[in-house]
C-alpha atoms as a PDB file:
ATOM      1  CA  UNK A   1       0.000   0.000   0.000  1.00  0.00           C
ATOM      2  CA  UNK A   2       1.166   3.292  -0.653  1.00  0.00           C
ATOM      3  CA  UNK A   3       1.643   6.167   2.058  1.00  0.00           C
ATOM      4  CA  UNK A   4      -0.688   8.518   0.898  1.00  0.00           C
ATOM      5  CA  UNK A   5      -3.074   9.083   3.778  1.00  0.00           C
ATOM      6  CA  UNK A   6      -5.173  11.484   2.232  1.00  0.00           C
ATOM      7  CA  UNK A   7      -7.545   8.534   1.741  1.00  0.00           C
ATOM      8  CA  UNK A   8      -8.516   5.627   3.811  1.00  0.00           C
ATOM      9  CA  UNK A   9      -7.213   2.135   3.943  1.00  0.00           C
ATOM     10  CA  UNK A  10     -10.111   0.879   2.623  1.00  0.00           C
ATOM     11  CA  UNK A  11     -10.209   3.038  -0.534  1.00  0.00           C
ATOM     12  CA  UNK A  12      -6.303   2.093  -1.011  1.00  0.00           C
ATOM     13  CA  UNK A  13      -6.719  -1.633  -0.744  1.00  0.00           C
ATOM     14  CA  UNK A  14      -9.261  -1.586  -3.967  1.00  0.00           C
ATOM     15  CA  UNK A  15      -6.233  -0.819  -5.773  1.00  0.00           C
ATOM     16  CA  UNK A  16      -3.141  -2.322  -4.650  1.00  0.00           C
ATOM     17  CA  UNK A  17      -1.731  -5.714  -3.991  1.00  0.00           C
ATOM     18  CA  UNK A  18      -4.025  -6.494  -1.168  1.00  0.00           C
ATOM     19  CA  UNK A  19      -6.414  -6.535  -3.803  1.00  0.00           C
ATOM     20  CA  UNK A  20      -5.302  -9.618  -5.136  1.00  0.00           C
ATOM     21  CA  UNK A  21      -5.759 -11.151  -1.648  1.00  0.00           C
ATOM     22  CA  UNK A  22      -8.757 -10.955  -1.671  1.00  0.00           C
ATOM     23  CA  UNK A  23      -9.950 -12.242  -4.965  1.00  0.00           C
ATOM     24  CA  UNK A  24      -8.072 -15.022  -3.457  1.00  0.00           C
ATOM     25  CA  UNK A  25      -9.001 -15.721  -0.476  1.00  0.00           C
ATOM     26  CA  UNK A  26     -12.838 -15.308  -1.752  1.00  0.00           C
ATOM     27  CA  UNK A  27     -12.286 -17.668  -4.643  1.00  0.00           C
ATOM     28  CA  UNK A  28     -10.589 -19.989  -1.909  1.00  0.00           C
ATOM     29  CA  UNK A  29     -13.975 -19.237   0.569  1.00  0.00           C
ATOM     30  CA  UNK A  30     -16.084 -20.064  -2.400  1.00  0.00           C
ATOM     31  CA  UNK A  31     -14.669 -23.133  -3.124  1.00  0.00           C
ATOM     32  CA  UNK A  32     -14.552 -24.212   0.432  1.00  0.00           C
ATOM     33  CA  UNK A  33     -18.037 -23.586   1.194  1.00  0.00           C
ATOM     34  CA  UNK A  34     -18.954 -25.946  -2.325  1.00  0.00           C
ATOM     35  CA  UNK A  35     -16.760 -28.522  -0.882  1.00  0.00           C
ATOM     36  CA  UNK A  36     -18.885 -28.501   2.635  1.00  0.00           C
ATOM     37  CA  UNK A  37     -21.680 -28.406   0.559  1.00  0.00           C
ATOM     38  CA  UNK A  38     -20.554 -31.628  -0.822  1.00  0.00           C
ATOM     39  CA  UNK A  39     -19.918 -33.557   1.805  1.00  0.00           C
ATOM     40  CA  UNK A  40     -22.871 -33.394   3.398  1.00  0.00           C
ATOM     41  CA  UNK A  41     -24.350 -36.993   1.801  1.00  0.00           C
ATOM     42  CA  UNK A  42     -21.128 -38.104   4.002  1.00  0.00           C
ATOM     43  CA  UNK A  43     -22.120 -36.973   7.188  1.00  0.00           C
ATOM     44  CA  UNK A  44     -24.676 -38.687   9.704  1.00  0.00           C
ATOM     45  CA  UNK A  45     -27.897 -36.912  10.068  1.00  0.00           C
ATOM     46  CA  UNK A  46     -27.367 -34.880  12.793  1.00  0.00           C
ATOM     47  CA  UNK A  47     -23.889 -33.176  10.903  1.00  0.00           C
ATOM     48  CA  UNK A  48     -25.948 -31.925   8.001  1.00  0.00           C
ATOM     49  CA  UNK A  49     -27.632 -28.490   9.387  1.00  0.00           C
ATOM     50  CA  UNK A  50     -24.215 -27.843  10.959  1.00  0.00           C
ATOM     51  CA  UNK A  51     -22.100 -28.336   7.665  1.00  0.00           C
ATOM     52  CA  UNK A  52     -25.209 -26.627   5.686  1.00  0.00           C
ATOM     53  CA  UNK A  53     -24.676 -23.943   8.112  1.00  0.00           C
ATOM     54  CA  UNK A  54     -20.752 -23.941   7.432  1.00  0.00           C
ATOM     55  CA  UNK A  55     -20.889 -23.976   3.278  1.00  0.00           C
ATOM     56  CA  UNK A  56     -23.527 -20.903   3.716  1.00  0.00           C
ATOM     57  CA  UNK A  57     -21.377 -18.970   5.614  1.00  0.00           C
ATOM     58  CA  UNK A  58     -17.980 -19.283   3.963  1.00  0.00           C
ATOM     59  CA  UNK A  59     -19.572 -19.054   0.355  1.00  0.00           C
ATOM     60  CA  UNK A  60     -21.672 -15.699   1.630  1.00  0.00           C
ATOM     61  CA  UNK A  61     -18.120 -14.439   3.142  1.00  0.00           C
ATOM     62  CA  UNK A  62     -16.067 -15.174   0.222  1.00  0.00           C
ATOM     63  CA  UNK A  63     -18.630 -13.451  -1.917  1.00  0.00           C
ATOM     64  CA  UNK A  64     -18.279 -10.771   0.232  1.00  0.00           C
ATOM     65  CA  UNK A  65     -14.307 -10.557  -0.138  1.00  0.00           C
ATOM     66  CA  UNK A  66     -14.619 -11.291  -4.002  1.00  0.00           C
ATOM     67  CA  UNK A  67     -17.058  -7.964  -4.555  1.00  0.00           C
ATOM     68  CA  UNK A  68     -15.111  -5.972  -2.285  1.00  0.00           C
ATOM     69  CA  UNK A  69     -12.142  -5.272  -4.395  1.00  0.00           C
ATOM     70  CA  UNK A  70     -14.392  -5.038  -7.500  1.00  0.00           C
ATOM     71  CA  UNK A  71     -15.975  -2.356  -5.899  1.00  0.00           C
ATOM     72  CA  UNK A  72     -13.428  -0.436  -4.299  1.00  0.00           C
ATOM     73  CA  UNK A  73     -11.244  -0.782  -7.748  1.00  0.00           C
ATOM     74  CA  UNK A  74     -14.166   0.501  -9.861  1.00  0.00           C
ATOM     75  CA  UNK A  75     -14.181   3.921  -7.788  1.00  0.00           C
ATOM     76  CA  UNK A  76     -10.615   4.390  -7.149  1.00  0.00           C
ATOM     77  CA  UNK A  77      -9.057   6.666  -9.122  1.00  0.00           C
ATOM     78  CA  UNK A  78      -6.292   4.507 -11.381  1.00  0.00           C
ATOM     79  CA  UNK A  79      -6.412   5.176 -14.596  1.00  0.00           C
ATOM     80  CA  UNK A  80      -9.264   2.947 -15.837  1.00  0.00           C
ATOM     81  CA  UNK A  81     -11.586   3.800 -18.375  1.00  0.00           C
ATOM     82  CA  UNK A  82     -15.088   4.511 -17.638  1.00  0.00           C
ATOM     83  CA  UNK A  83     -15.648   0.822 -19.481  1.00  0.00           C
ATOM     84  CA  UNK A  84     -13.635  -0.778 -17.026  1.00  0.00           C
ATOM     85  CA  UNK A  85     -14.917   0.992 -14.059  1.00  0.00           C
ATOM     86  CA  UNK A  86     -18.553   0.130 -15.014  1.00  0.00           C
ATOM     87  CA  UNK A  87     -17.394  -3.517 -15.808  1.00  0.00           C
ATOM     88  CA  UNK A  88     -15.942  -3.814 -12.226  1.00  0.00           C
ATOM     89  CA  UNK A  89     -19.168  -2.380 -10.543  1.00  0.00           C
ATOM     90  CA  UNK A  90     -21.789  -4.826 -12.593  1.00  0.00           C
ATOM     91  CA  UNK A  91     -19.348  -7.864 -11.621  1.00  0.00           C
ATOM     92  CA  UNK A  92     -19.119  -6.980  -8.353  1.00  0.00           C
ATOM     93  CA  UNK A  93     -22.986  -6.744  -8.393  1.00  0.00           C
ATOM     94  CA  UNK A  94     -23.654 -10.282  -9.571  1.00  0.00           C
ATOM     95  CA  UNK A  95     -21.211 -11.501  -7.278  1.00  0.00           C
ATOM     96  CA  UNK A  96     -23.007  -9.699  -4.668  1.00  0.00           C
ATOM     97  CA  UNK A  97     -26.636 -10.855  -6.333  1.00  0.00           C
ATOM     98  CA  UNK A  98     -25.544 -14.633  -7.038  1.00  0.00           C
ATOM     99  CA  UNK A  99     -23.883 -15.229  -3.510  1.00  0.00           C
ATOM    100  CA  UNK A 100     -27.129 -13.876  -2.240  1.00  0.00           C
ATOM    101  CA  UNK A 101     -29.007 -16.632  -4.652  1.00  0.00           C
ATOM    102  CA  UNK A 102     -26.996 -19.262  -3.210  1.00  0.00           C
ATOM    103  CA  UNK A 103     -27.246 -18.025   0.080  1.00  0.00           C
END
């Protein structure tokens, strides 16, 4: 991150390399919470509201962490075109709307 602290943390982590962090560690939420998901034909009756429970959370959390930067690099001000900013809003929006879905 850079030292400017005319703006916030938050606005300077949509567009640095804690940026790619995040995509990563809300793919890697994602794909955790389809793998509980999975598993739950495995577990005994009484485990399958609990790992239900599980999958829902980490796939509505790494939704979350997956928009965030989307977001946050869509109203930064780096030298993106208007085309890119609007592409990173809309994707960030259907990552928002189909976590939501799946939620």
């Amino acid at each position: 991150m850079s030292t400017d602290l005319s703006q916030s943390w938050l606005a300077q982590m949509g567009r640095s390399s804690a940026r790619d962090g995040l995509l990563v560690t809300g793919l890697m939420a994602i794909t955790a919470g389809a793998i509980a998901l999975s598993v739950t034909f495995l577990a005994g009756a009484p485990a399958i509201p609990a790992l239900t429970f599980i999958a829902r959370a980490l796939t509505a959390i790494g939704g979350l962490f997956l928009a965030i930067p989307l977001f946050l690099g869509a109203t930064s001000d780096d030298r993106w075109s208007s085309g890119f900013r609007i592409t990173g809003l809309v994707l960030g929006f259907l990552v928002v709307l189909f976590t939501l879905i799946r939620i």
